[in-house]
PDB file of N, CA and C in Angstrom:
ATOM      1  N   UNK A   1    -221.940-142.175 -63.163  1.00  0.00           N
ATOM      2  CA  UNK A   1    -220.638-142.748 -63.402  1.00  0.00           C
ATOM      3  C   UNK A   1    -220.773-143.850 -64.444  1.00  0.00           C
ATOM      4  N   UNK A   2    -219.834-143.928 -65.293  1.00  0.00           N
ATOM      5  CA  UNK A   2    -219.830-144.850 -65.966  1.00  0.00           C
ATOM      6  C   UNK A   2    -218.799-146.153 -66.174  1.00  0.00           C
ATOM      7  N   UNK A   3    -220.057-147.370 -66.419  1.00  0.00           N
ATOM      8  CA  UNK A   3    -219.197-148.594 -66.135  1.00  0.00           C
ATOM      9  C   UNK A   3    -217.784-148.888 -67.031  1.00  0.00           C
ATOM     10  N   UNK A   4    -216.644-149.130 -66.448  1.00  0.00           N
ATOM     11  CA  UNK A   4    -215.776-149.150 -67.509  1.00  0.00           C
ATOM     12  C   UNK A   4    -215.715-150.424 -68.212  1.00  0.00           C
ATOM     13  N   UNK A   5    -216.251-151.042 -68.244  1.00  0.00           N
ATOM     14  CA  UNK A   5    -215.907-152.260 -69.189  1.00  0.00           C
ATOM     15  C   UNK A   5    -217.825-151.678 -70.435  1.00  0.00           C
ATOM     16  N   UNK A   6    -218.518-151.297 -70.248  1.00  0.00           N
ATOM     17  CA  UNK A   6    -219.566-151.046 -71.350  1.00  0.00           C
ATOM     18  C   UNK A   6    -219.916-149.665 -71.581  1.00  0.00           C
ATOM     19  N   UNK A   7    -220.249-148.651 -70.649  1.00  0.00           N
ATOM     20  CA  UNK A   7    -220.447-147.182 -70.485  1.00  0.00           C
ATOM     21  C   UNK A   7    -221.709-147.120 -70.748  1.00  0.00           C
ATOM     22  N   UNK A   8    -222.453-147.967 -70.058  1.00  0.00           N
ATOM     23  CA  UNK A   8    -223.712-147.493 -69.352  1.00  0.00           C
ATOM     24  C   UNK A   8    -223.230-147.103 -67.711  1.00  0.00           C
ATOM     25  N   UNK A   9    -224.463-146.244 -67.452  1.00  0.00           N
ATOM     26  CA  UNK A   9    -224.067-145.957 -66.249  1.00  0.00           C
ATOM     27  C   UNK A   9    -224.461-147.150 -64.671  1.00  0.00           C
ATOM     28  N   UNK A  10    -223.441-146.962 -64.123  1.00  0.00           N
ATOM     29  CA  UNK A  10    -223.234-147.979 -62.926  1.00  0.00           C
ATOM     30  C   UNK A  10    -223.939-147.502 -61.623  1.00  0.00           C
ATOM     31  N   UNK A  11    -224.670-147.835 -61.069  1.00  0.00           N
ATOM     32  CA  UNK A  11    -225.549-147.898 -60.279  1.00  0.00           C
ATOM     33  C   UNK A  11    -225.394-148.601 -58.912  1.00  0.00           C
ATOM     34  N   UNK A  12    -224.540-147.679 -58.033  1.00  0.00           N
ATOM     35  CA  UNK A  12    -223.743-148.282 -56.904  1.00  0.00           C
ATOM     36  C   UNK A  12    -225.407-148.609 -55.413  1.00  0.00           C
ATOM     37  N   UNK A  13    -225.093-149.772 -54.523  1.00  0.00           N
ATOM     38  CA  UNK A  13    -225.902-149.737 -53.914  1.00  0.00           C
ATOM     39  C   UNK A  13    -226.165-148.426 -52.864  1.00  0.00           C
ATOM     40  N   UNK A  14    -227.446-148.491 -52.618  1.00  0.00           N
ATOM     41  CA  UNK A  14    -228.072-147.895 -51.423  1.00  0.00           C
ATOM     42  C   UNK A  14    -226.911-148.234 -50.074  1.00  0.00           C
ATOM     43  N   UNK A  15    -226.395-146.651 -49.588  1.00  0.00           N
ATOM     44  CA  UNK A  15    -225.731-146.505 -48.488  1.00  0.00           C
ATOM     45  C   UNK A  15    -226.605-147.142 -46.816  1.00  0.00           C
ATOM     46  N   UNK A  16    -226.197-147.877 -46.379  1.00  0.00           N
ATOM     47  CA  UNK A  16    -226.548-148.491 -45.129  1.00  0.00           C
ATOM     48  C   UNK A  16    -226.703-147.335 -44.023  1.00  0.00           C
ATOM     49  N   UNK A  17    -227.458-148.599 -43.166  1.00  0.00           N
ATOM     50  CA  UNK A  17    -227.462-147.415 -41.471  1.00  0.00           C
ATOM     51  C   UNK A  17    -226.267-146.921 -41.020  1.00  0.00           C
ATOM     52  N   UNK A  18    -225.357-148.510 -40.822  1.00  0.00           N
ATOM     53  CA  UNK A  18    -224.062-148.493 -40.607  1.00  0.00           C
ATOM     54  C   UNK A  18    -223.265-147.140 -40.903  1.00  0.00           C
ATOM     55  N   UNK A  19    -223.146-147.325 -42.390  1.00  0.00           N
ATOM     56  CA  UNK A  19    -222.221-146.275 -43.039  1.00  0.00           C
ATOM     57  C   UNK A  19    -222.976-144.983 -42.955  1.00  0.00           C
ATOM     58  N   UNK A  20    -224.192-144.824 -42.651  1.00  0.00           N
ATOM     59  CA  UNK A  20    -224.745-143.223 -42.389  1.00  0.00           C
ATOM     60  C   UNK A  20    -224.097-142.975 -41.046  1.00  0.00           C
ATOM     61  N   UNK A  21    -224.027-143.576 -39.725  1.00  0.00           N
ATOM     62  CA  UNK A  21    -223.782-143.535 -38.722  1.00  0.00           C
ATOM     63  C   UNK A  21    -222.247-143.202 -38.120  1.00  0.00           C
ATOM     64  N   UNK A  22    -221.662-144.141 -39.195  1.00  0.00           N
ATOM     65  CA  UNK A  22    -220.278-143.888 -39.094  1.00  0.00           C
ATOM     66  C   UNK A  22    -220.160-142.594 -39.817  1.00  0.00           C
ATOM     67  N   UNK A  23    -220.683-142.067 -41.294  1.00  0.00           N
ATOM     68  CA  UNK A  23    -220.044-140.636 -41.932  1.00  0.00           C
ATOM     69  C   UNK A  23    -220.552-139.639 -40.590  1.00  0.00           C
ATOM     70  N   UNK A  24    -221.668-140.001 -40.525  1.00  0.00           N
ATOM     71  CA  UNK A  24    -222.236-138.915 -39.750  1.00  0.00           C
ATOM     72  C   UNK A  24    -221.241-138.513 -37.919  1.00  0.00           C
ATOM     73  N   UNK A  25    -220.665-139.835 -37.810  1.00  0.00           N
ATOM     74  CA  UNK A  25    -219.718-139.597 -36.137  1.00  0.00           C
ATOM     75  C   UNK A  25    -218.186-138.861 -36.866  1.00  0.00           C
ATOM     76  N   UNK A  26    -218.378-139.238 -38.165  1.00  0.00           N
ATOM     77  CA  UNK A  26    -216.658-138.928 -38.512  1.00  0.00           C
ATOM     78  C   UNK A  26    -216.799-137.439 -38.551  1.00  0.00           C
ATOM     79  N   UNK A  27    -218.010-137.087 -39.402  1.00  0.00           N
ATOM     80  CA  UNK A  27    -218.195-136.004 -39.500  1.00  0.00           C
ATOM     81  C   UNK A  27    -218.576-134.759 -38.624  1.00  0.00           C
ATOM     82  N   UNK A  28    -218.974-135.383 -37.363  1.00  0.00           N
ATOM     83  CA  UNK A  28    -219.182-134.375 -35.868  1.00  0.00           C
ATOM     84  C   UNK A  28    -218.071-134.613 -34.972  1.00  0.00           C
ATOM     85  N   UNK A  29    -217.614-135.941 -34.974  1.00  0.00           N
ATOM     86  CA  UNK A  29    -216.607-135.803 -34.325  1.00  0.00           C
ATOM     87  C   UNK A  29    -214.919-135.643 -34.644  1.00  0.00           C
ATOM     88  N   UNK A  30    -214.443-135.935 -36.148  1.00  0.00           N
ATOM     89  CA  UNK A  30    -213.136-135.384 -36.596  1.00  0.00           C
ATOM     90  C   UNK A  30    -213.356-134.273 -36.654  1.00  0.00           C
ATOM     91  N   UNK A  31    -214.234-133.742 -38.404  1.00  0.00           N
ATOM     92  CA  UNK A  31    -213.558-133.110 -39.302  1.00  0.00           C
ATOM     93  C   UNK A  31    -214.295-131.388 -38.700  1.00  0.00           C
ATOM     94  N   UNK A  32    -215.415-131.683 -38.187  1.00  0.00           N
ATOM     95  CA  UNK A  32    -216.569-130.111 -37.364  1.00  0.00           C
ATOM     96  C   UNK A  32    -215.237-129.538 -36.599  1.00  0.00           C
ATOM     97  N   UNK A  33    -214.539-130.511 -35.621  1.00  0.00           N
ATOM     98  CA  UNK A  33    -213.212-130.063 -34.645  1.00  0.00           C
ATOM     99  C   UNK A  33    -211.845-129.139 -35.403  1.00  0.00           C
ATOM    100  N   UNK A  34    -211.844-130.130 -36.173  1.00  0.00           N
ATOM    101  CA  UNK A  34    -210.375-129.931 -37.299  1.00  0.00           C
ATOM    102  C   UNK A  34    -210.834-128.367 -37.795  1.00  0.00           C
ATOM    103  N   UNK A  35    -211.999-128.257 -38.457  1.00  0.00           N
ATOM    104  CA  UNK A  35    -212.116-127.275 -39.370  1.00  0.00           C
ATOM    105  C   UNK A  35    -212.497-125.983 -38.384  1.00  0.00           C
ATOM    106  N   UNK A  36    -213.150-125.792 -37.156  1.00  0.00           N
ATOM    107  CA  UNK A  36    -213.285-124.899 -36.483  1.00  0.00           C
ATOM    108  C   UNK A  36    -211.858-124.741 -35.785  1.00  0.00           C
ATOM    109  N   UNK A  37    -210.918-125.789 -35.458  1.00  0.00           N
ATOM    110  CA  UNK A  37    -209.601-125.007 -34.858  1.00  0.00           C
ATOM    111  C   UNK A  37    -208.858-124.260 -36.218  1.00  0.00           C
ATOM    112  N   UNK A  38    -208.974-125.012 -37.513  1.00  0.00           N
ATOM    113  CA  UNK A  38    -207.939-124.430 -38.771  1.00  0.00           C
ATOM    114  C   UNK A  38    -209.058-122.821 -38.704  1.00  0.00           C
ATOM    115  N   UNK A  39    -209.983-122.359 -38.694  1.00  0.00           N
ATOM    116  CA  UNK A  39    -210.740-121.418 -38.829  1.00  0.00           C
ATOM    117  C   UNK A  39    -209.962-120.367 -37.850  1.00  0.00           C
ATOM    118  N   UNK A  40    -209.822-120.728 -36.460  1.00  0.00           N
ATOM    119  CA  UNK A  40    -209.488-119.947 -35.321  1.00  0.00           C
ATOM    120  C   UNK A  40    -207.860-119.898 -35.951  1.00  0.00           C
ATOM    121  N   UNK A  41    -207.528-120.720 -35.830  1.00  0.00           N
ATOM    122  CA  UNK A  41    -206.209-120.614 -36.242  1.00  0.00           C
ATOM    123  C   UNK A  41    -206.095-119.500 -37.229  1.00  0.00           C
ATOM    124  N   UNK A  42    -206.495-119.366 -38.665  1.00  0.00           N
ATOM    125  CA  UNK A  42    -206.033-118.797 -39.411  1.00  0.00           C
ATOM    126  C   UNK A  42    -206.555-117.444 -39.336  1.00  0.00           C
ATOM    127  N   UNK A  43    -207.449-117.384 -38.625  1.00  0.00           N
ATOM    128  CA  UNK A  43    -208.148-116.053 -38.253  1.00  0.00           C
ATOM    129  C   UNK A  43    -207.101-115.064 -37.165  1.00  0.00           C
ATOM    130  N   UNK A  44    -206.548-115.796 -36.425  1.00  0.00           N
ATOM    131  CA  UNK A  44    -205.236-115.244 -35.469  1.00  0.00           C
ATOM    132  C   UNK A  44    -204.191-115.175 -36.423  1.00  0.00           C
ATOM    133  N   UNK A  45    -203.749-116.014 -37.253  1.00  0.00           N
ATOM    134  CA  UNK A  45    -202.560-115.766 -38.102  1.00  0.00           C
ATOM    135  C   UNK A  45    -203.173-114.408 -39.347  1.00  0.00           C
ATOM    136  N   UNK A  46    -204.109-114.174 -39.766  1.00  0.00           N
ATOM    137  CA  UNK A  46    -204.543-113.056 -40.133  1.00  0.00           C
ATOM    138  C   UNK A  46    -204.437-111.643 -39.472  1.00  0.00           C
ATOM    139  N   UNK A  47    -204.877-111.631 -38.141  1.00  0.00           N
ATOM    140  CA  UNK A  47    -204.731-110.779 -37.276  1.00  0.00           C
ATOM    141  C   UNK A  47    -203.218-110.742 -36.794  1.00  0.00           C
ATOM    142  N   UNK A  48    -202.315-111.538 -36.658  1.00  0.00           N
ATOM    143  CA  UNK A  48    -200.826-111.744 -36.680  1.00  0.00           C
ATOM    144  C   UNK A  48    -200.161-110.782 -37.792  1.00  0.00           C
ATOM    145  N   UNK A  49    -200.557-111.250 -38.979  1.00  0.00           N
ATOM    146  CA  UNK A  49    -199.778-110.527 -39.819  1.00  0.00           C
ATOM    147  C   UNK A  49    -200.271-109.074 -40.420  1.00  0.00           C
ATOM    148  N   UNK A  50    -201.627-108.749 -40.212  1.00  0.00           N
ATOM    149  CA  UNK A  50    -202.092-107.164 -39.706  1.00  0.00           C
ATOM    150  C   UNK A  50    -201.287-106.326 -38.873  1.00  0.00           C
ATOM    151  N   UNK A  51    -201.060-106.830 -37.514  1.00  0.00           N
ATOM    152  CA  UNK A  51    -200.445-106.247 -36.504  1.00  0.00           C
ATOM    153  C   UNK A  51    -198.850-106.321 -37.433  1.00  0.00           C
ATOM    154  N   UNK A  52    -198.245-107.015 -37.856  1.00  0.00           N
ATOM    155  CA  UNK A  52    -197.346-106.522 -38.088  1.00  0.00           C
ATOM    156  C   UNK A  52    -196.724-105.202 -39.095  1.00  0.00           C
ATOM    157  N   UNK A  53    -198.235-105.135 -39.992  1.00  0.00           N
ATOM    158  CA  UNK A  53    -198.074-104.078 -40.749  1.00  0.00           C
ATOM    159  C   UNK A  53    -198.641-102.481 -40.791  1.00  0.00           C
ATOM    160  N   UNK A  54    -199.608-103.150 -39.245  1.00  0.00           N
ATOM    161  CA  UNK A  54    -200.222-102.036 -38.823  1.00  0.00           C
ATOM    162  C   UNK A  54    -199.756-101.383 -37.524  1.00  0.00           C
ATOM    163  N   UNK A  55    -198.942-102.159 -37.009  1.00  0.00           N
ATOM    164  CA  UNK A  55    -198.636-101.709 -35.789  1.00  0.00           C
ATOM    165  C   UNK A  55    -199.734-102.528 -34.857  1.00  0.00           C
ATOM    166  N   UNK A  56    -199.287-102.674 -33.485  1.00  0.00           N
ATOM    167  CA  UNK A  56    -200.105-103.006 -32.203  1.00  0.00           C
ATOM    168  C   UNK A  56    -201.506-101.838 -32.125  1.00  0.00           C
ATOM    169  N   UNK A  57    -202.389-102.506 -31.124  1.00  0.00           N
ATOM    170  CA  UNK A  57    -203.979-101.720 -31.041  1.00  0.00           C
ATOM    171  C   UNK A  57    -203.463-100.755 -29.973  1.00  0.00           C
ATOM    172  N   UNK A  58    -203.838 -99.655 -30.301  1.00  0.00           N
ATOM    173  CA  UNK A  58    -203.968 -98.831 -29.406  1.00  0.00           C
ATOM    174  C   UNK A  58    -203.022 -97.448 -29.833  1.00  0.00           C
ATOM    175  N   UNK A  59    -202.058 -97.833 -31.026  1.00  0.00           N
ATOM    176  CA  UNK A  59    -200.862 -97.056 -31.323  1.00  0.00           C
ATOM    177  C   UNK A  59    -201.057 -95.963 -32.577  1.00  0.00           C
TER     178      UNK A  59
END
């Protein structure tokens, strides 16, 4: 990235325990949840709109 006032590049610090700890809870505990229900979800709304063009199983 480059610094905007010269355009050498900017050299942000070394990420902490802290902030590993926290990405790492946000990240097992929001977004792992969020993205496996949007998965199920859209996987039934897939199969939703099949059945409607295929007819019900068994027919």
């Amino acid at each position: 990235m480059l610094d905007p006032a010269g355009g050498s590049p900017s050299h942000s610090p070394p990420s902490t325990r802290t902030e590993e700890v926290r990405s790492f809870l946000f990240l097992s505990v929001v977004m792992a949840p969020v993205l496996a229900g949007m998965l199920v979800a859209s996987y039934g709304f897939v199969v939703w709109v099949y059945q409607m063009f295929a007819g019900p199983p068994g027919s």
